[in-house]
N, C-alpha and C. Protein backbone atom coordinates (compact mmCIF):
# COMPACT_ATOMS: atom_id res chain seq x y z
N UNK A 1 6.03 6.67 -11.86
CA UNK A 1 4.84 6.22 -11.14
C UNK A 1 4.18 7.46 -10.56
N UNK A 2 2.41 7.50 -10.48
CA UNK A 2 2.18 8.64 -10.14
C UNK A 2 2.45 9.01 -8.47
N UNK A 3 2.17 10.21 -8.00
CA UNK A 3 1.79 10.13 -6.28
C UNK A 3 1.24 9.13 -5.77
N UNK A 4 1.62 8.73 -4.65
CA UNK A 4 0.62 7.62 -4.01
C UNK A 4 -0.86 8.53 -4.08
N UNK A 5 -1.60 7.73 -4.28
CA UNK A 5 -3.26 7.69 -3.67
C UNK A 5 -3.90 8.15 -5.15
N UNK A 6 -2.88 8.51 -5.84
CA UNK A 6 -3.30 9.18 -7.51
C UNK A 6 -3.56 8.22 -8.40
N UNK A 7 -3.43 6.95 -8.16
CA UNK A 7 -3.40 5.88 -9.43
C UNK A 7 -4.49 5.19 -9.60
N UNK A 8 -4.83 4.82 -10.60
CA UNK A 8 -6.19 4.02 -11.05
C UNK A 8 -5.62 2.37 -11.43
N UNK A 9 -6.58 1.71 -10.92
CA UNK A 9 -6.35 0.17 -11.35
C UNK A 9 -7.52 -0.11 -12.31
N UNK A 10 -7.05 -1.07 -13.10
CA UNK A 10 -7.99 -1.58 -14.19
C UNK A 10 -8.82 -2.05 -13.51
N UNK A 11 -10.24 -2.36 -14.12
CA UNK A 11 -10.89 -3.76 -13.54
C UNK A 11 -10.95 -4.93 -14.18
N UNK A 12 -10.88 -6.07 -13.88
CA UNK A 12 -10.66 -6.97 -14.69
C UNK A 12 -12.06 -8.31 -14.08
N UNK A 13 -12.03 -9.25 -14.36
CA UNK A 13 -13.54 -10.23 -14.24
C UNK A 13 -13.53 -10.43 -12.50
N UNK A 14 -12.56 -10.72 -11.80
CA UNK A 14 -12.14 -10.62 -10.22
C UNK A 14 -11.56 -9.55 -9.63
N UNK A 15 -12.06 -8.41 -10.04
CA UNK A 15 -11.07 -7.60 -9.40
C UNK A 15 -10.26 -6.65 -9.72
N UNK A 16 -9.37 -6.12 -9.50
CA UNK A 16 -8.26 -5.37 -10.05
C UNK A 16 -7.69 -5.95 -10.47
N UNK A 17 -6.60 -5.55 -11.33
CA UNK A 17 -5.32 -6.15 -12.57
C UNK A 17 -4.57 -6.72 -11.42
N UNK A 18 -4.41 -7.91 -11.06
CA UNK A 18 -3.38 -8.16 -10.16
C UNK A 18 -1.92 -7.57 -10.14
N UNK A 19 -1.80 -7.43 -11.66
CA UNK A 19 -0.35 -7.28 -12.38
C UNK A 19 -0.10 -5.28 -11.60
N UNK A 20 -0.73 -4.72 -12.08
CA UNK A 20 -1.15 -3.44 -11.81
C UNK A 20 -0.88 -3.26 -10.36
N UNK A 21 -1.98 -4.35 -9.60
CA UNK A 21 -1.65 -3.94 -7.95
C UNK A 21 -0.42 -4.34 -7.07
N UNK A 22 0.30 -5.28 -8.20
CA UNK A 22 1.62 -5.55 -7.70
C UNK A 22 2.91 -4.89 -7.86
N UNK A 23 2.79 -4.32 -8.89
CA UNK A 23 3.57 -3.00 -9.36
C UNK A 23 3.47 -1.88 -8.02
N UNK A 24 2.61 -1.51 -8.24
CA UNK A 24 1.91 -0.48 -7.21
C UNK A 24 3.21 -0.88 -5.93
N UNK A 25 3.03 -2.29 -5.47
CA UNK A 25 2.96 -2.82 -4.08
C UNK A 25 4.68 -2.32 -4.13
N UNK A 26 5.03 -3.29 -5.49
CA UNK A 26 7.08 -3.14 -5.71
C UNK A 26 7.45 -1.90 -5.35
N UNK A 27 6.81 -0.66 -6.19
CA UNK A 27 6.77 0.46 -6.21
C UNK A 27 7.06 1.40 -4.65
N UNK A 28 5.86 0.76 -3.97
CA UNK A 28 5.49 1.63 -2.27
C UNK A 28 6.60 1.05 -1.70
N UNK A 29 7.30 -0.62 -1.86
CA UNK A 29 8.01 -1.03 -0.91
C UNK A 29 9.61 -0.58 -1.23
N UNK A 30 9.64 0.02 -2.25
CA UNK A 30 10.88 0.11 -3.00
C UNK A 30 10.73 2.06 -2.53
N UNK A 31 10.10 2.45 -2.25
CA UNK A 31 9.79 3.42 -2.00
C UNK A 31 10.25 3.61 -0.35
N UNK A 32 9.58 2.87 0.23
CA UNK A 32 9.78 2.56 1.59
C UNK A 32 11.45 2.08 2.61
N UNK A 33 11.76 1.73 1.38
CA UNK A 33 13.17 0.67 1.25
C UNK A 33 14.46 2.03 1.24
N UNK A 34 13.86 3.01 0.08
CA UNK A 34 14.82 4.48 -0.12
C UNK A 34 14.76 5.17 1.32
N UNK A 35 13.81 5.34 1.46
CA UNK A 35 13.59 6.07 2.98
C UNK A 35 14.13 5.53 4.22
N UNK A 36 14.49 4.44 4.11
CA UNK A 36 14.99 3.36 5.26
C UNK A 36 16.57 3.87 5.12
N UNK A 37 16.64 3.71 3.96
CA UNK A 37 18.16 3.75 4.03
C UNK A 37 18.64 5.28 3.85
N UNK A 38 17.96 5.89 3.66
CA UNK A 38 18.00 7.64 3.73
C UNK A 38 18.37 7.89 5.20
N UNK A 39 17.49 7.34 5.92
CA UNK A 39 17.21 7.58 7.63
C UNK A 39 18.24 6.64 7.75
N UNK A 40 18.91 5.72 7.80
CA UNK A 40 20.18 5.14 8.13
C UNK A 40 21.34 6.24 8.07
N UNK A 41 21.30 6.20 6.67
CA UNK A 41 22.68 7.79 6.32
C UNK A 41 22.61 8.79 7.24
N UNK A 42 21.32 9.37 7.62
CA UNK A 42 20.70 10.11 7.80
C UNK A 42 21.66 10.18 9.74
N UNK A 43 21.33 8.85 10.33
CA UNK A 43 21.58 8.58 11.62
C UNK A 43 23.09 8.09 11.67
N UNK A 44 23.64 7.77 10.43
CA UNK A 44 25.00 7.85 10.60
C UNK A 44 26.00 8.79 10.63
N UNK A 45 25.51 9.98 9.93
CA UNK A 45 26.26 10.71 9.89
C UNK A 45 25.46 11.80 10.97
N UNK A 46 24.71 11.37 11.99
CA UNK A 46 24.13 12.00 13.30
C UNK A 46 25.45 11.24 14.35
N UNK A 47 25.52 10.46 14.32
CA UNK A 47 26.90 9.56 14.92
C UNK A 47 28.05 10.25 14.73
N UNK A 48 28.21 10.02 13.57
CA UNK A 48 29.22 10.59 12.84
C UNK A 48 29.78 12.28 13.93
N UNK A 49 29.04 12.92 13.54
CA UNK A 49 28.84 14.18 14.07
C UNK A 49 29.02 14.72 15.31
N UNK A 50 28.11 13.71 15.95
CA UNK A 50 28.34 13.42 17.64
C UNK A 50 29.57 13.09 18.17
N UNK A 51 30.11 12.18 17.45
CA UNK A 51 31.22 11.29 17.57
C UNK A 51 32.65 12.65 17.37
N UNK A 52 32.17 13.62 16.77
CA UNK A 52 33.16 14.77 16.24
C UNK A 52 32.90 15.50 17.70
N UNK A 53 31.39 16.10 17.66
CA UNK A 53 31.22 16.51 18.74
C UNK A 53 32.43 16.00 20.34
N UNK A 54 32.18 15.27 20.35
CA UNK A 54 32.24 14.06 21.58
C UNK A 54 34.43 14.53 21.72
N UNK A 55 34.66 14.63 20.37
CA UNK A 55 36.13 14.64 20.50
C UNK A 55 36.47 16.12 20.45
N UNK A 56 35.30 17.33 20.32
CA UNK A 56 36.17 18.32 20.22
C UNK A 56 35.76 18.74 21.45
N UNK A 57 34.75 18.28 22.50
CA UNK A 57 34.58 18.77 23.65
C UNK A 57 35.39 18.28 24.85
N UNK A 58 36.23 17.16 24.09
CA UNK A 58 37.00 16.34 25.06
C UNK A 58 38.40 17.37 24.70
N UNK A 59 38.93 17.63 23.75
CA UNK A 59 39.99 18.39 23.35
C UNK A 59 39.93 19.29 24.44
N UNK A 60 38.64 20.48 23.85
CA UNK A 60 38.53 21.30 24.80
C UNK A 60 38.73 21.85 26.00
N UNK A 61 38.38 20.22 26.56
CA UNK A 61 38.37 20.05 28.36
C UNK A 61 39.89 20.03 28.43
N UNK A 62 40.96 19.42 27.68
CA UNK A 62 42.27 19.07 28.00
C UNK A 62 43.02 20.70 27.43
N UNK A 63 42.32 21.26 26.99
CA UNK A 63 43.24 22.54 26.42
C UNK A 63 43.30 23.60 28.01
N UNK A 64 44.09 24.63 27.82
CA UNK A 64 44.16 25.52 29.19
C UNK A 64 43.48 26.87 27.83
N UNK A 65 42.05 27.44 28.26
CA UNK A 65 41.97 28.40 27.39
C UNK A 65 42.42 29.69 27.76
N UNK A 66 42.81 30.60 26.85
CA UNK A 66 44.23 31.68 26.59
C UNK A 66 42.93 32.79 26.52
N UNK A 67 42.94 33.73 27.43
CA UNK A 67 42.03 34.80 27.38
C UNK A 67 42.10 35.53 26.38
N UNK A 68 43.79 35.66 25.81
CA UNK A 68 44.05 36.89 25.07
C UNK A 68 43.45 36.53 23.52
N UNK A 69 43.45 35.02 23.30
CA UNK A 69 43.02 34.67 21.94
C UNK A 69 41.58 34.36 22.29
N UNK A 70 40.78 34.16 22.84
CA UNK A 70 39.23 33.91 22.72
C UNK A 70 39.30 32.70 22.06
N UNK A 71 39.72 31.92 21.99
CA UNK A 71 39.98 30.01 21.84
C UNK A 71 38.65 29.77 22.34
N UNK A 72 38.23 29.98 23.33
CA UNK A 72 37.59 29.04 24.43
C UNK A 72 36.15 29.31 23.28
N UNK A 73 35.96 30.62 23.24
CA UNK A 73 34.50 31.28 22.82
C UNK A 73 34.25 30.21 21.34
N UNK A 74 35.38 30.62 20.11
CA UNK A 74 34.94 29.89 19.31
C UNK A 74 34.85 28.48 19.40
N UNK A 75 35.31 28.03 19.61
CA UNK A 75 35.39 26.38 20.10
C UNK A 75 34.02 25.95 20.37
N UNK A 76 33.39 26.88 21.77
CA UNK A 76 32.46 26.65 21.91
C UNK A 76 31.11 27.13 21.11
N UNK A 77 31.43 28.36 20.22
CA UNK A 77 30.40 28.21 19.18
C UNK A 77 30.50 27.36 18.17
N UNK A 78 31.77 26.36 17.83
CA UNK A 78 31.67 25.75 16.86
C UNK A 78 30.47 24.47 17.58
N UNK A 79 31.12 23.85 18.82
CA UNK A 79 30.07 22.99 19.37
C UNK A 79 28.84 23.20 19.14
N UNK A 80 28.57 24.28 19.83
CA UNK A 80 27.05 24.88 19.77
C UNK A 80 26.38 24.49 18.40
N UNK A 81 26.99 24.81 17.21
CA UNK A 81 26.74 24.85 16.02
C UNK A 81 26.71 23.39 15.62
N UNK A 82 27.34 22.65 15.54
CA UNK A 82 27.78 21.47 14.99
C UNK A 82 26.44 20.04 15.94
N UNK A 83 26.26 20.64 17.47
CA UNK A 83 25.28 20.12 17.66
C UNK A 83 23.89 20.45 17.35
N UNK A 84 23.68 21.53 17.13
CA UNK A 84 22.40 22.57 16.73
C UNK A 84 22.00 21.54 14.89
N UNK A 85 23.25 21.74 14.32
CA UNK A 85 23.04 20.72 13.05
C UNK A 85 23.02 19.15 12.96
N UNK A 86 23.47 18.90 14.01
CA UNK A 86 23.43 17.19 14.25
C UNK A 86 21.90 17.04 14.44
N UNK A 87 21.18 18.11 15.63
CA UNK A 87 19.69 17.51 16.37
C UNK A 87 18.91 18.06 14.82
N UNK A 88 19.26 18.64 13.91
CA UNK A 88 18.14 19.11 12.40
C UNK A 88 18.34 18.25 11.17
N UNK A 89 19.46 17.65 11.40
CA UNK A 89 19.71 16.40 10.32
C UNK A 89 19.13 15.09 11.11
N UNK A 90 19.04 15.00 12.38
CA UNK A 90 18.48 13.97 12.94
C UNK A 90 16.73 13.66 12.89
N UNK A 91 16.39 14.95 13.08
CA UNK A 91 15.08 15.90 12.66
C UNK A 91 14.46 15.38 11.06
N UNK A 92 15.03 15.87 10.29
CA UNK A 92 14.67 16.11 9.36
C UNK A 92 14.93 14.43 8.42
N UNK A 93 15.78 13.59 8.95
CA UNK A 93 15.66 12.35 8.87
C UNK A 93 14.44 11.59 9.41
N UNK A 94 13.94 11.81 10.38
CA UNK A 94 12.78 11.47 11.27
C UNK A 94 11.54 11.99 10.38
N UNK A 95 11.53 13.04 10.42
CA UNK A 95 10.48 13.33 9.59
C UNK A 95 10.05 12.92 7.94
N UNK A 96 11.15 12.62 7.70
CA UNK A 96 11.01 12.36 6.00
C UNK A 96 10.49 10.50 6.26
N UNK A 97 11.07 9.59 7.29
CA UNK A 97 10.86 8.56 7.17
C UNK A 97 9.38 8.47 7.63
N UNK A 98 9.17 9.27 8.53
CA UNK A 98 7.70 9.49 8.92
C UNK A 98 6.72 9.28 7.81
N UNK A 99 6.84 10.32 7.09
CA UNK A 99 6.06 10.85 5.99
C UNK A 99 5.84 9.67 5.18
N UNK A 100 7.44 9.09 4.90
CA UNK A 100 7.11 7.85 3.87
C UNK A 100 5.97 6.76 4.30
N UNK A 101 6.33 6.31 5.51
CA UNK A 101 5.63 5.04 6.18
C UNK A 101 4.48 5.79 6.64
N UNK A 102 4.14 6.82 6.33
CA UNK A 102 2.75 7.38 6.81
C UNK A 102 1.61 7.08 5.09
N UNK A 103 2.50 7.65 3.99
CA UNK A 103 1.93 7.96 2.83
C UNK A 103 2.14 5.84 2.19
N UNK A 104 2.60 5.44 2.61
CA UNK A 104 2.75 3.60 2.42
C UNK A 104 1.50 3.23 3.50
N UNK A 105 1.28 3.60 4.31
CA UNK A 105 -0.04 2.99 4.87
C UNK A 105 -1.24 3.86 4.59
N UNK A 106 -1.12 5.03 4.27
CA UNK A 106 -2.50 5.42 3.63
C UNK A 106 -2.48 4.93 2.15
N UNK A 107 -1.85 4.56 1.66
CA UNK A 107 -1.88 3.91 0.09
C UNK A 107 -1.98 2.31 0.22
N UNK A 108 -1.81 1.37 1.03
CA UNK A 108 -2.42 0.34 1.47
C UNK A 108 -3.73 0.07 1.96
N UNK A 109 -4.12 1.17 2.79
CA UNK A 109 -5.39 1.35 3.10
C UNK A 109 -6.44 1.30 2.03
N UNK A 110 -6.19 2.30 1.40
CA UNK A 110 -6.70 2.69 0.02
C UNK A 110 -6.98 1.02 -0.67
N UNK A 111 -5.45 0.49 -0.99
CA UNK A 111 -6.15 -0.84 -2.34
C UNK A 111 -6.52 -1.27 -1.19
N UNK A 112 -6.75 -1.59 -0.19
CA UNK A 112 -7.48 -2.72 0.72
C UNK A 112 -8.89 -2.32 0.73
N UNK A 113 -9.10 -1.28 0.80
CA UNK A 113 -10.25 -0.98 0.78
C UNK A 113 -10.97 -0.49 -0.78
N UNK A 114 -10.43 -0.26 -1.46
CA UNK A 114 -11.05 -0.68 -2.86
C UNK A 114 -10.89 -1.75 -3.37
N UNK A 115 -10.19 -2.71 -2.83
CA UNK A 115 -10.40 -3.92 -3.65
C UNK A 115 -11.65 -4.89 -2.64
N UNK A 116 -11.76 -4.49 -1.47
CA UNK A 116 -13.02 -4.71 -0.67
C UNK A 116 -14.05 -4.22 -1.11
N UNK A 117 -13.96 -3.24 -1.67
CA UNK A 117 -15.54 -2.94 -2.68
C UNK A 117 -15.87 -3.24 -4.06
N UNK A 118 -14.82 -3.36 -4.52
CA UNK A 118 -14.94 -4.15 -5.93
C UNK A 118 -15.13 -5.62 -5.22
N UNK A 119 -14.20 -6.73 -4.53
CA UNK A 119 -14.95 -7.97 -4.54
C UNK A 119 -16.21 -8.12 -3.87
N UNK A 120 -16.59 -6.89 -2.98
CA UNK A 120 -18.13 -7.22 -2.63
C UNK A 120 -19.19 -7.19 -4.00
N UNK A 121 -19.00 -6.08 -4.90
CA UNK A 121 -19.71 -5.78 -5.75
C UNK A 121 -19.60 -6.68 -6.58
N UNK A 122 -18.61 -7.68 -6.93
CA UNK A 122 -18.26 -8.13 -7.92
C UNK A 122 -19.14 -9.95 -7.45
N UNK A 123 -19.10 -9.99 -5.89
CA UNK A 123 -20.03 -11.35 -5.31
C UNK A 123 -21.61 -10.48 -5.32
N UNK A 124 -21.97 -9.26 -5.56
CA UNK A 124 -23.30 -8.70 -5.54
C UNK A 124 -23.70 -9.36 -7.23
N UNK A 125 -22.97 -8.67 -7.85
CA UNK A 125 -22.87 -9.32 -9.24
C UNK A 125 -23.13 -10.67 -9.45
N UNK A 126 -22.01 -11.58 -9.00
CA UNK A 126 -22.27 -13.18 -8.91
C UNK A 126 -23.48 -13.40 -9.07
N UNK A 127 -24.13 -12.90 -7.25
CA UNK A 127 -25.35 -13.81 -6.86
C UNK A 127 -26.72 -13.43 -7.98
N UNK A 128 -26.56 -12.05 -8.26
CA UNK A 128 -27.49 -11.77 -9.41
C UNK A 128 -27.63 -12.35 -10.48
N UNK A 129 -26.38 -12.52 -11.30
CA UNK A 129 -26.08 -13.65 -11.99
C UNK A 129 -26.59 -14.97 -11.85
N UNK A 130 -26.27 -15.39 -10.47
CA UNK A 130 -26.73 -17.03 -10.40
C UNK A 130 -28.44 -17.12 -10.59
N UNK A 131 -29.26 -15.93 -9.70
CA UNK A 131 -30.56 -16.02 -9.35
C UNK A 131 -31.33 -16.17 -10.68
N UNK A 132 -30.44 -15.00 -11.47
CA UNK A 132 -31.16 -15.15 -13.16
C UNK A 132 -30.99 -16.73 -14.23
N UNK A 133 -29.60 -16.95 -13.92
CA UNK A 133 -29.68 -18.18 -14.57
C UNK A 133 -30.33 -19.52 -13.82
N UNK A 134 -30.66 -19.50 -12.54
CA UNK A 134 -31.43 -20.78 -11.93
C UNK A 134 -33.09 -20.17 -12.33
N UNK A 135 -33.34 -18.83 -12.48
CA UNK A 135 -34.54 -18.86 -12.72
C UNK A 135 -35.05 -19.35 -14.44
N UNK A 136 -34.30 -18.55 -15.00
CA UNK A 136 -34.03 -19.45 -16.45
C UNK A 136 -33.81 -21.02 -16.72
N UNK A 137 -32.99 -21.67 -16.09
CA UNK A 137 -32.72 -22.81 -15.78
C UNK A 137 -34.14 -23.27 -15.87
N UNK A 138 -35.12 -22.98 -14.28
CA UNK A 138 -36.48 -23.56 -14.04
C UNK A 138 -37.44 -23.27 -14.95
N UNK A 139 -37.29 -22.32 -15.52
CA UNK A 139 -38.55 -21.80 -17.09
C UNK A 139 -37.89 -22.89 -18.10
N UNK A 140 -36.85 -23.08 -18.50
CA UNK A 140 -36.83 -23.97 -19.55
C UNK A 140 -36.64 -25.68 -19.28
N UNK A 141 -36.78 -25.70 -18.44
CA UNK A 141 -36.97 -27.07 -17.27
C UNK A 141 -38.46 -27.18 -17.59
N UNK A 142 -39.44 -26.53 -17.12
CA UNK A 142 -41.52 -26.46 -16.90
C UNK A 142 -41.68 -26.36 -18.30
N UNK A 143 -40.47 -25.48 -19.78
CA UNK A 143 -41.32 -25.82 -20.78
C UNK A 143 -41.07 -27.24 -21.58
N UNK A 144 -39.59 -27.58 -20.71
CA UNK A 144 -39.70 -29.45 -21.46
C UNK A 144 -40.71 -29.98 -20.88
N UNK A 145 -41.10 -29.96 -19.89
CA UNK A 145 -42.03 -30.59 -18.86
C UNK A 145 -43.27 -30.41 -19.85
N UNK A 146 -43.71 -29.55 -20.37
CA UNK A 146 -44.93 -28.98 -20.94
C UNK A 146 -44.84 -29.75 -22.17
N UNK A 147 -43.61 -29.50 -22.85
CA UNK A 147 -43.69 -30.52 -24.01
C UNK A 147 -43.22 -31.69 -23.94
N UNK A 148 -43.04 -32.35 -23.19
CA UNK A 148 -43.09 -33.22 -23.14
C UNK A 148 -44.21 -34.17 -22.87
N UNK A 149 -45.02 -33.23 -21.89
CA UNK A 149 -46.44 -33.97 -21.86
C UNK A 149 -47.05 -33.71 -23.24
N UNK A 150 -47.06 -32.83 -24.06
CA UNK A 150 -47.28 -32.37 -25.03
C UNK A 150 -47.23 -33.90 -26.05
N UNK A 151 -46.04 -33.70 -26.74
CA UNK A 151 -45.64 -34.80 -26.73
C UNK A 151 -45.86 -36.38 -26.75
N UNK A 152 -46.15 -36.35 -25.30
CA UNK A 152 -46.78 -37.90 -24.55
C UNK A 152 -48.48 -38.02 -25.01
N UNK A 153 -49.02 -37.00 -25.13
CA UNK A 153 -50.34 -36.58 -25.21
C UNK A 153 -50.41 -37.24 -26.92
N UNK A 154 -49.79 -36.55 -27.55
CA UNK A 154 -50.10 -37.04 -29.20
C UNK A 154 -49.31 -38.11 -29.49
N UNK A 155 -48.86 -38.62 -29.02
CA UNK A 155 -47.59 -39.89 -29.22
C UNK A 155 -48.32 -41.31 -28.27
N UNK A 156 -49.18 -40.80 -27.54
CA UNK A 156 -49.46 -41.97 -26.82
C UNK A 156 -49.81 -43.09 -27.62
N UNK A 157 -49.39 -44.31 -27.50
CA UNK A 157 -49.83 -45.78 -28.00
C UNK A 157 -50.75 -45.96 -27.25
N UNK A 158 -51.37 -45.75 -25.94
CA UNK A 158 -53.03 -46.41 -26.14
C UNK A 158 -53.72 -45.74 -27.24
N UNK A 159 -53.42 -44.07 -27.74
CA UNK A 159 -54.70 -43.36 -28.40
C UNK A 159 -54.49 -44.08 -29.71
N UNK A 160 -53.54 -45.02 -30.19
CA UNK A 160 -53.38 -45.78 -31.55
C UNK A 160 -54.37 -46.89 -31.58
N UNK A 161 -53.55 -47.91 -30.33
CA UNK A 161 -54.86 -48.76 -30.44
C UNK A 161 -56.20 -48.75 -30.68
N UNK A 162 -57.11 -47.60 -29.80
CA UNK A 162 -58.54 -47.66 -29.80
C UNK A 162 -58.47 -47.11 -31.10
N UNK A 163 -57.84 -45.93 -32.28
CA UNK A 163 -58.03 -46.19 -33.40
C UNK A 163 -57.76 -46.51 -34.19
């Protein structure tokens, strides 16, 4: 399927290909649906992480740290680190779901608003349509009318009698 906002719909006698704009629709929501559950993973294993976090700072607190080995230092750069990557996977989950549900409502926007200008154009059409065929309608309406008096004129039974 192409980029959102890149795709062309047929036109068809009402409108766009329904078939076409429903694809489209499967497409954005199935699209929308990956990203949901991306940002789930995404926040579970932010849990996940925390939850690591959460137990090695509790360790920590229960350990007595040993000057001569520098325990204390790495420990605490591993924290440092491990939360520094929790808040950029949390980040970068946020942002990607962003993007999706940002690029799903500018691509809704879009068929809503082209299919609002095709059915206006397409009732501009109509009424043009109707005006021509009621005016046609009334021209071949005035020329039965015409021949018919026509018609009545040479067909009349009084003009037999008197001759």
């Amino acid at each position: 399927m192409d980029e959102p906002g890149n795709e062309y719909f047929d036109t068809v006698l009402r409108g766009y290909a329904r078939e076409q704009v429903d694809e489209r629709l499967r497409f954005l929501g199935s699209e929308l649906t990956t990203a949901e559950q991306a940002l789930a993973s995404a926040r579970e294993r932010t849990a996940a992480l925390e939850g690591e976090l959460a137990e090695a700072r509790g360790e920590l607190g229960r350990r007595v740290p040993d000057p001569d080995v520098g325990f204390g230092d790495r420990v605490e750069k591993i924290l440092r680190l491990a939360e520094e990557e929790a808040g950029e996977i949390r980040q970068r989950a946020n942002d990607e779901a962003s993007s999706v549900v940002e690029r799903a409502r500018k691509d809704a926007e879009q068929l809503v608003s082209e299919a609002t200008t095709t059915a206006q154009q397409r009732t501009r059409d109509s009424e043009r349509e109707l005006e021509r065929l009621t005016a046609l309608r009334e021209e071949v309406q005035e020329r039965l009318r015409s021949t018919k008096n026509v018609l009545d004129e040479y067909f009349d039974p009084s003009w037999e009698e008197e001759g």
